[in-house]
Protein backbone atom coordinates (compact mmCIF):
# COMPACT_ATOMS: atom_id res chain seq x y z
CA UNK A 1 75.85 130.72 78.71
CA UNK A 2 75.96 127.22 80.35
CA UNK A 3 72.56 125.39 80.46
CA UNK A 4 71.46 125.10 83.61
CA UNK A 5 70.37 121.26 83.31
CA UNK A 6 73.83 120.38 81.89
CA UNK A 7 75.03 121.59 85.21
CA UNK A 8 72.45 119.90 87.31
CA UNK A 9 73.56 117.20 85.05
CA UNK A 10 76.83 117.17 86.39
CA UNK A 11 76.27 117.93 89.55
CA UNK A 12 74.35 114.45 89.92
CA UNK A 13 77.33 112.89 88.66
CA UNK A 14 79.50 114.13 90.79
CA UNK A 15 77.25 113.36 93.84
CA UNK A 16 76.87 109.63 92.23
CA UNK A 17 80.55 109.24 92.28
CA UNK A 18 81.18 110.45 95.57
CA UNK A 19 78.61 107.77 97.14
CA UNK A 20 80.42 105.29 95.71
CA UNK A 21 84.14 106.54 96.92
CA UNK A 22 82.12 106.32 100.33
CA UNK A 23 81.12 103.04 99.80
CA UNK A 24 84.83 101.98 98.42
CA UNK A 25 86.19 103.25 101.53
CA UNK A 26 84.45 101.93 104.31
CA UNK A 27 84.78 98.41 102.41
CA UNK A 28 89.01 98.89 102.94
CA UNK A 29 90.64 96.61 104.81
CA UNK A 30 94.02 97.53 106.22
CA UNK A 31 96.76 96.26 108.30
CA UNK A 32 98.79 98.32 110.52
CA UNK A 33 101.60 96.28 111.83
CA UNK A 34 104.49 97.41 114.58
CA UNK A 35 107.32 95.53 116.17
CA UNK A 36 108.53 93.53 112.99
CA UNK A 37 104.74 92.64 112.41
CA UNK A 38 104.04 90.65 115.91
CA UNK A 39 101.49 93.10 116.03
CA UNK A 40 99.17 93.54 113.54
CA UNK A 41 95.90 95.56 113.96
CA UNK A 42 93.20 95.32 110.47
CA UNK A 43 91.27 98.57 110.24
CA UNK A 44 88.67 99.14 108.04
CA UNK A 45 87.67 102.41 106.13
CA UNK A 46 85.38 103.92 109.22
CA UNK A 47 88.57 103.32 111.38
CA UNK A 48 87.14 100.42 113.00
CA UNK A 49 89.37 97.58 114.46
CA UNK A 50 88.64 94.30 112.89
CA UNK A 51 91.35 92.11 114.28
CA UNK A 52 94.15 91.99 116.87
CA UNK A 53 97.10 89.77 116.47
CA UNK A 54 99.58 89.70 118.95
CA UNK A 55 103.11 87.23 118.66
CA UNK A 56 102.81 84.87 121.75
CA UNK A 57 106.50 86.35 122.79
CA UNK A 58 105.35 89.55 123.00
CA UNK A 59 103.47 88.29 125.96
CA UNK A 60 106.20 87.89 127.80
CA UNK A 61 107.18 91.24 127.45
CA UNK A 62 106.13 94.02 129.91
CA UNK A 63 102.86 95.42 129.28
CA UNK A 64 103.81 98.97 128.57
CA UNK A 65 105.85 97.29 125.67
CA UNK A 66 102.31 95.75 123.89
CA UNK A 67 100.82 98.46 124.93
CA UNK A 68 103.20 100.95 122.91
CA UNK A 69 103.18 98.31 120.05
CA UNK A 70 99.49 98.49 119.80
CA UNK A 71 99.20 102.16 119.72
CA UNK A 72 101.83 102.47 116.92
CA UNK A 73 100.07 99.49 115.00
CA UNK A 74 96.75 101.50 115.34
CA UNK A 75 98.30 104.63 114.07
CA UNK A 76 100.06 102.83 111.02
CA UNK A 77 96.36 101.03 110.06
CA UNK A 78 94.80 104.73 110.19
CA UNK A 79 97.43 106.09 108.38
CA UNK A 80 96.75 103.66 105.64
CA UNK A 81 92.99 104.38 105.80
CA UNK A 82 93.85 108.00 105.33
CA UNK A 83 96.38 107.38 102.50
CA UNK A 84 93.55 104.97 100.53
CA UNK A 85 90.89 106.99 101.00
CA UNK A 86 92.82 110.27 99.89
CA UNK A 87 93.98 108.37 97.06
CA UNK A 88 90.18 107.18 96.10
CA UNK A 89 89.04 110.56 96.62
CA UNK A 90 91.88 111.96 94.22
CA UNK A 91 91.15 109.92 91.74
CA UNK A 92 87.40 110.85 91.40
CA UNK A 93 88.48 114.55 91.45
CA UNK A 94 90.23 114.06 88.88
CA UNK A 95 93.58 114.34 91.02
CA UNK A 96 92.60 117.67 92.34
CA UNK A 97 94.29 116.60 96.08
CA UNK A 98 92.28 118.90 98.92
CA UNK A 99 94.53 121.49 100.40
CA UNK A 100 97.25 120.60 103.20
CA UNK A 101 95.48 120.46 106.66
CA UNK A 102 92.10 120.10 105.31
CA UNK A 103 90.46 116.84 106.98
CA UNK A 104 88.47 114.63 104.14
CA UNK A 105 85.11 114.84 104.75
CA UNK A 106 84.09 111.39 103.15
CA UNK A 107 86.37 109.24 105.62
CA UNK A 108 85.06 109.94 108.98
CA UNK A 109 87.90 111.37 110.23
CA UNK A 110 87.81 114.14 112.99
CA UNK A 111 89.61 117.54 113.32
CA UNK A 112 92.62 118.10 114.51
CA UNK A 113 91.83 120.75 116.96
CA UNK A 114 91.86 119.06 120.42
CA UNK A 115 89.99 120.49 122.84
């Protein structure tokens, strides 16, 4: 039988290294970029926009252009959040990856179910 303060043991461990994956991931930095990188957005790991940068001759352009540039350049920086923190999660479990679908709970990202 298992001793009950080896597994309280471990359990401590585990809850150790997932404070520090937290930490590690809302320190990320990230840049999404669209439209040949004249846009470049820099996310960090809570999803929060840092920085804008927009190419002066995109300001020419019509405005429903920049605007569809930024939205894909935010949606490439949160994609890389997603694939770092994943990746720094996976690594402290060991590379056990969470099931397809399943949101990771130490990023701050929502559900998928709109409502």
């Amino acid at each position: 039988m298992t001793d009950f303060n080896q597994i309280m043991k471990q359990a401590q461990q585990v809850q150790k290294n997932i404070q520090e994956a937290q930490k590690k991931i809302a320190q990320l930095q990230v840049v999404g970029t669209s439209g040949g990188n004249k846009v470049q957005i820099t996310m960090n790991g809570q999803h929060l926009a840092q920085t804008v940068n927009i190419d002066e001759s995109l300001l020419k352009e019509d405005s429903e252009v920049l605007e569809d540039l930024l939205v894909a350049a935010i949606n490439d920086a949160a994609r890389k959040v997603e694939e770092k923190s994943r990746d720094q999660m996976s690594s402290l479990m060991g590379g056990v990856e969470l099931p397809p679908g399943m949101q990771n709970p130490f990023t701050g990202g929502g559900s998928d179910i709109k409502s």
